[in-house]
N, C-alpha and C. Protein backbone atom coordinates (compact mmCIF):
# COMPACT_ATOMS: atom_id res chain seq x y z
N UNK A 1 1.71 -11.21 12.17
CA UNK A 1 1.13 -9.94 12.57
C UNK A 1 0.09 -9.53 11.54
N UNK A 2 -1.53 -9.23 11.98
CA UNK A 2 -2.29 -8.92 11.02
C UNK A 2 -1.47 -7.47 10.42
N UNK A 3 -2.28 -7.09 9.28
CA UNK A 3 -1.83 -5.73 8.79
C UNK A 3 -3.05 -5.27 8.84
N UNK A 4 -2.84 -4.19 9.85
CA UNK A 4 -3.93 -3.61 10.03
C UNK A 4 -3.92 -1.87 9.74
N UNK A 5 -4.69 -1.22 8.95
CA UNK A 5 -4.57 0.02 8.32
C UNK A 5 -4.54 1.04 9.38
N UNK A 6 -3.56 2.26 9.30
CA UNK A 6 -3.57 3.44 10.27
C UNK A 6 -4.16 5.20 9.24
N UNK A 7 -4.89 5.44 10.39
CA UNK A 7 -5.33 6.76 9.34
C UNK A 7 -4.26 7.70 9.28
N UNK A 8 -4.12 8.67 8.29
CA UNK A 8 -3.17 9.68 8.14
C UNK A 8 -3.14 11.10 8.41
N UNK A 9 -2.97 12.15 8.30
CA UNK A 9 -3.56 13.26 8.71
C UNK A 9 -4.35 13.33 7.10
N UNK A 10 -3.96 12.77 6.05
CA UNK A 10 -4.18 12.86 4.45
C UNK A 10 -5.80 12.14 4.18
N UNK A 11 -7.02 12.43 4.03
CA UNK A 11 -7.90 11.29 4.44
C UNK A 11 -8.08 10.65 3.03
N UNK A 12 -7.01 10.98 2.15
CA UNK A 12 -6.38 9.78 1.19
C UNK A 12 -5.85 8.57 1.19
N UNK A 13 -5.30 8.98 2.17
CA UNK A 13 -3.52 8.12 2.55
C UNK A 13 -3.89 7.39 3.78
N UNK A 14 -3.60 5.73 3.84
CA UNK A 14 -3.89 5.03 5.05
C UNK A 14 -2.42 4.58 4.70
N UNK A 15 -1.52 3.82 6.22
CA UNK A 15 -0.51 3.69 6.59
C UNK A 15 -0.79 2.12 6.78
N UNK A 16 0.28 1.29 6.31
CA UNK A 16 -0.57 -0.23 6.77
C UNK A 16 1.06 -0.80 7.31
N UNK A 17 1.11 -0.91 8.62
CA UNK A 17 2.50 -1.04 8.85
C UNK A 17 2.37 -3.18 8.60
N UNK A 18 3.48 -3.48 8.15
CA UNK A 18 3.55 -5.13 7.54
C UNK A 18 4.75 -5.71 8.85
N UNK A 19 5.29 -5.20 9.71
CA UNK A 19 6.02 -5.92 10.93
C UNK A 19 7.53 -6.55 10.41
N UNK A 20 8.01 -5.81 9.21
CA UNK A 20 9.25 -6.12 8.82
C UNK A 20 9.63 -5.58 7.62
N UNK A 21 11.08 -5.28 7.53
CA UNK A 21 11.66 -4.14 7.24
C UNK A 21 11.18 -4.49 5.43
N UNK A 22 10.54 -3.22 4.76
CA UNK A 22 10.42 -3.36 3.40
C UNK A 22 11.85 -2.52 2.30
N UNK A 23 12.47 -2.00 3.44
CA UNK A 23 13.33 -0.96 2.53
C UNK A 23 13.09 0.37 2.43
N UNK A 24 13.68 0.94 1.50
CA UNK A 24 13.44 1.99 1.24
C UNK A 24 13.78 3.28 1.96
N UNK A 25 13.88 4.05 1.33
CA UNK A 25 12.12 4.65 0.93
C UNK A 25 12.41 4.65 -0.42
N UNK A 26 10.95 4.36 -1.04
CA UNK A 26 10.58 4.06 -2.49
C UNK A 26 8.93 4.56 -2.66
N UNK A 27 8.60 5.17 -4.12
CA UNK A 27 7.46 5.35 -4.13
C UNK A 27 7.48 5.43 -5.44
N UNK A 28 6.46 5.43 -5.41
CA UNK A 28 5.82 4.11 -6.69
C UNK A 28 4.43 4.94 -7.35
N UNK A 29 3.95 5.02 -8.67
CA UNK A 29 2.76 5.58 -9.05
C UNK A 29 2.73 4.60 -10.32
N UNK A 30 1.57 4.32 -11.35
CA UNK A 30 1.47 3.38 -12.02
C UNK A 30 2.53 3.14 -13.06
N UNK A 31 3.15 4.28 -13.36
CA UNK A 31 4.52 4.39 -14.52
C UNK A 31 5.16 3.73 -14.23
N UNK A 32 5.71 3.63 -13.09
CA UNK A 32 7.15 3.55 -12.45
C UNK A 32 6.90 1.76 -11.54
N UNK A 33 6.27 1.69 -11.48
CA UNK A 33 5.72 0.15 -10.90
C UNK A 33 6.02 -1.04 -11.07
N UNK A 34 6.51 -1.28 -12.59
CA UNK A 34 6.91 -2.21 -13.12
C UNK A 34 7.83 -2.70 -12.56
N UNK A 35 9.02 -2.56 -11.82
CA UNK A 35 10.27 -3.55 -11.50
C UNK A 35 10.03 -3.92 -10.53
N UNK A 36 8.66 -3.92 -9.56
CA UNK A 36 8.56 -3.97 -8.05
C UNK A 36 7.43 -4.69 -7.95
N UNK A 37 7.64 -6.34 -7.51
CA UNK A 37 6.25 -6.73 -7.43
C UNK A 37 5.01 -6.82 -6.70
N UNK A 38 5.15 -6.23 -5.36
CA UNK A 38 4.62 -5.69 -4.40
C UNK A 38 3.74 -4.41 -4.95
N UNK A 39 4.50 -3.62 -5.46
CA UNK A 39 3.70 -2.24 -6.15
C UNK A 39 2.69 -2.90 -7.42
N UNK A 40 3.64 -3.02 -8.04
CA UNK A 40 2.70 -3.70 -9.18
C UNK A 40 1.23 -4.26 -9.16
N UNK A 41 1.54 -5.13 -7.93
CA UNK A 41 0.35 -6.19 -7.70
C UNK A 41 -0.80 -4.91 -6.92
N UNK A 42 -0.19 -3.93 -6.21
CA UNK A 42 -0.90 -3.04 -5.89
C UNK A 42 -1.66 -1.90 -6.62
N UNK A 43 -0.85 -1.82 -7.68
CA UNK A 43 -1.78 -0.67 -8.65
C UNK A 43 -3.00 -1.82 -9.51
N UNK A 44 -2.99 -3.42 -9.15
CA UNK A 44 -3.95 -3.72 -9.86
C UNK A 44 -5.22 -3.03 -9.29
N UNK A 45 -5.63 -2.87 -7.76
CA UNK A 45 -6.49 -2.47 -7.18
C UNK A 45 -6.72 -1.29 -7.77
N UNK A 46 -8.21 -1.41 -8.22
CA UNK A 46 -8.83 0.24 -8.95
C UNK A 46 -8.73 0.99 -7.58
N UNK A 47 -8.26 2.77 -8.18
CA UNK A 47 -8.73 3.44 -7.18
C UNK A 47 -7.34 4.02 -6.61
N UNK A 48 -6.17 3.22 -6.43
CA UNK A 48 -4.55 3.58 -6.05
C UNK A 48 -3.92 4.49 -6.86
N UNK A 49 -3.33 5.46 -6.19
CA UNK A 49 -2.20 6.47 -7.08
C UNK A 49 -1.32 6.27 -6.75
N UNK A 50 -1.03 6.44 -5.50
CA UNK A 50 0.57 5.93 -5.46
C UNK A 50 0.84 5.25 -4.29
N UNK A 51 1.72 4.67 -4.42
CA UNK A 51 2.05 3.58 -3.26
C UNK A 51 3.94 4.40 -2.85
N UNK A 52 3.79 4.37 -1.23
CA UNK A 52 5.46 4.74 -0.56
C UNK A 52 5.95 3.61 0.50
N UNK A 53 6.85 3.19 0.34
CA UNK A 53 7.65 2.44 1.44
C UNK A 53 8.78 2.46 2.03
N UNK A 54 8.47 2.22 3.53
CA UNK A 54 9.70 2.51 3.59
C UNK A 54 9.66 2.31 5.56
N UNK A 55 10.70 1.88 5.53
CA UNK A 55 11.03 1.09 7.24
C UNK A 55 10.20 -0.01 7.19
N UNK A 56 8.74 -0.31 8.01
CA UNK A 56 8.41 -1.28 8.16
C UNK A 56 6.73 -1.22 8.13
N UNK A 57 6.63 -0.47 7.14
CA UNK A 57 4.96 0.20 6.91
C UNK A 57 4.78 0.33 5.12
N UNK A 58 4.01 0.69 4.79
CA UNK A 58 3.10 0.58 3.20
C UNK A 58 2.17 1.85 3.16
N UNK A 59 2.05 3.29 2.42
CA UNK A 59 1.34 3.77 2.40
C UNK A 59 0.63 3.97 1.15
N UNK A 60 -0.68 4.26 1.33
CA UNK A 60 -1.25 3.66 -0.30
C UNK A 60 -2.42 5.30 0.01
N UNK A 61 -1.61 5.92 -1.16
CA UNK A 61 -2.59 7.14 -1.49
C UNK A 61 -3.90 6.69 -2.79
N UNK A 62 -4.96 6.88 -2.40
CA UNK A 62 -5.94 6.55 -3.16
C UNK A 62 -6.15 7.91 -3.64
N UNK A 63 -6.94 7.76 -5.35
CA UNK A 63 -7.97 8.94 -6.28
C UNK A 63 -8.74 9.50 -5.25
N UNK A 64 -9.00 10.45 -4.93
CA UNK A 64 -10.16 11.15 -3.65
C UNK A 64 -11.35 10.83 -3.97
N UNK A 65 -11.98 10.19 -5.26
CA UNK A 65 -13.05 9.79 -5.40
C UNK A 65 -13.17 8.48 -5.48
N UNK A 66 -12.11 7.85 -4.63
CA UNK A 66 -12.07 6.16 -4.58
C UNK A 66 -12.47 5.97 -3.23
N UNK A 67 -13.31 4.69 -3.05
CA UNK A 67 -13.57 4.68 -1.74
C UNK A 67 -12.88 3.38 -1.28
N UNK A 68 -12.87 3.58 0.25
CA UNK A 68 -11.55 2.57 0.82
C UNK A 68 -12.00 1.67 1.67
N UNK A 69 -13.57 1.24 1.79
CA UNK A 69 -14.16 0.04 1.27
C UNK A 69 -13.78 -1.16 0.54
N UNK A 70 -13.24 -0.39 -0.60
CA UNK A 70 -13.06 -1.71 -1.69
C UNK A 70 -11.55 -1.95 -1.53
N UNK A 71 -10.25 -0.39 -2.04
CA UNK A 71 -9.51 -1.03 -1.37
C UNK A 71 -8.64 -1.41 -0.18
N UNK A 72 -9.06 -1.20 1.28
CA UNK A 72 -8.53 -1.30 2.25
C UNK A 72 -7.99 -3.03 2.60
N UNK A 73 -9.00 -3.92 2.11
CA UNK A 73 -8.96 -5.64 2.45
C UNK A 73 -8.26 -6.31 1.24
N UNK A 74 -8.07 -5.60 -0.21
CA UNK A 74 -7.24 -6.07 -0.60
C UNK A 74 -6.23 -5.74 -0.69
N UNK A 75 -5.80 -4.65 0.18
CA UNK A 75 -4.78 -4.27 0.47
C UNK A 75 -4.10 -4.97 1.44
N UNK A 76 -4.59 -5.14 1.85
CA UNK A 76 -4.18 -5.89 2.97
C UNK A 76 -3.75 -7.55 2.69
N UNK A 77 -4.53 -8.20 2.13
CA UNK A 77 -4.38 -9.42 1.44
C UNK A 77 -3.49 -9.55 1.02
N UNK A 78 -2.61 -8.73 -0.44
CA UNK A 78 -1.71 -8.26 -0.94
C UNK A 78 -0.21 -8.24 -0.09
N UNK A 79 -0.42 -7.63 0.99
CA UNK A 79 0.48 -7.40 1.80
C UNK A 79 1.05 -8.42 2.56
N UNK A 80 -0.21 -8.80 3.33
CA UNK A 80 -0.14 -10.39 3.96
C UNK A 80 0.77 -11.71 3.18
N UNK A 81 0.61 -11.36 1.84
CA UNK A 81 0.74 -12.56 1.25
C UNK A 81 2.55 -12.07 0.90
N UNK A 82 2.86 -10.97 0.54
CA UNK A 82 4.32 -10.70 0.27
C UNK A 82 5.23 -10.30 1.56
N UNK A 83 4.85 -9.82 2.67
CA UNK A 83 5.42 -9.79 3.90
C UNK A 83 4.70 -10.47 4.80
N UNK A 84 4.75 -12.01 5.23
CA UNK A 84 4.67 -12.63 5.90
C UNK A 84 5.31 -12.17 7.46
N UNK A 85 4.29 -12.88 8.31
CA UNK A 85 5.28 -12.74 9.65
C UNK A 85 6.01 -13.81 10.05
């Protein structure tokens, strides 16, 4: 299943549902990131504040002065590669 990004009412916050169960709910900001390698690999992307999960989706709140251009596709990449279909 591609992962394909959903808008939010937040025009921070895109929803990227991954088609299998991640857990949770868990949320994640750069402090707290470390034990989770999914998050982790996600705050490398400049521009992320916090990352939430939970059922079978990924939401990735970006800085409001980050644009989601840069990270929407490696977000996705990211995702692809740790929740396979």
């Amino acid at each position: 299943m591609p992962i394909v990004p959903q808008y939010t009412p937040n025009p921070n916050a895109l929803k990227f549902g991954v088609g299998v169960e991640v857990g949770g709910p868990r949320s994640y900001v750069p402090a707290n990131a470390g034990d989770d390698p999914v998050a982790r690999e996600l705050f490398g992307i400049e521009g992320i504040m916090s990352v939430f999960m939970t059922a079978d989706f990924v939401t990735i709140t970006k800085h409001p002065d980050a644009d989601w251009s840069g990270i929407t596709p490696a977000v996705a990449t990211i995702l692809e590669r740790h929740f396979p279909d």
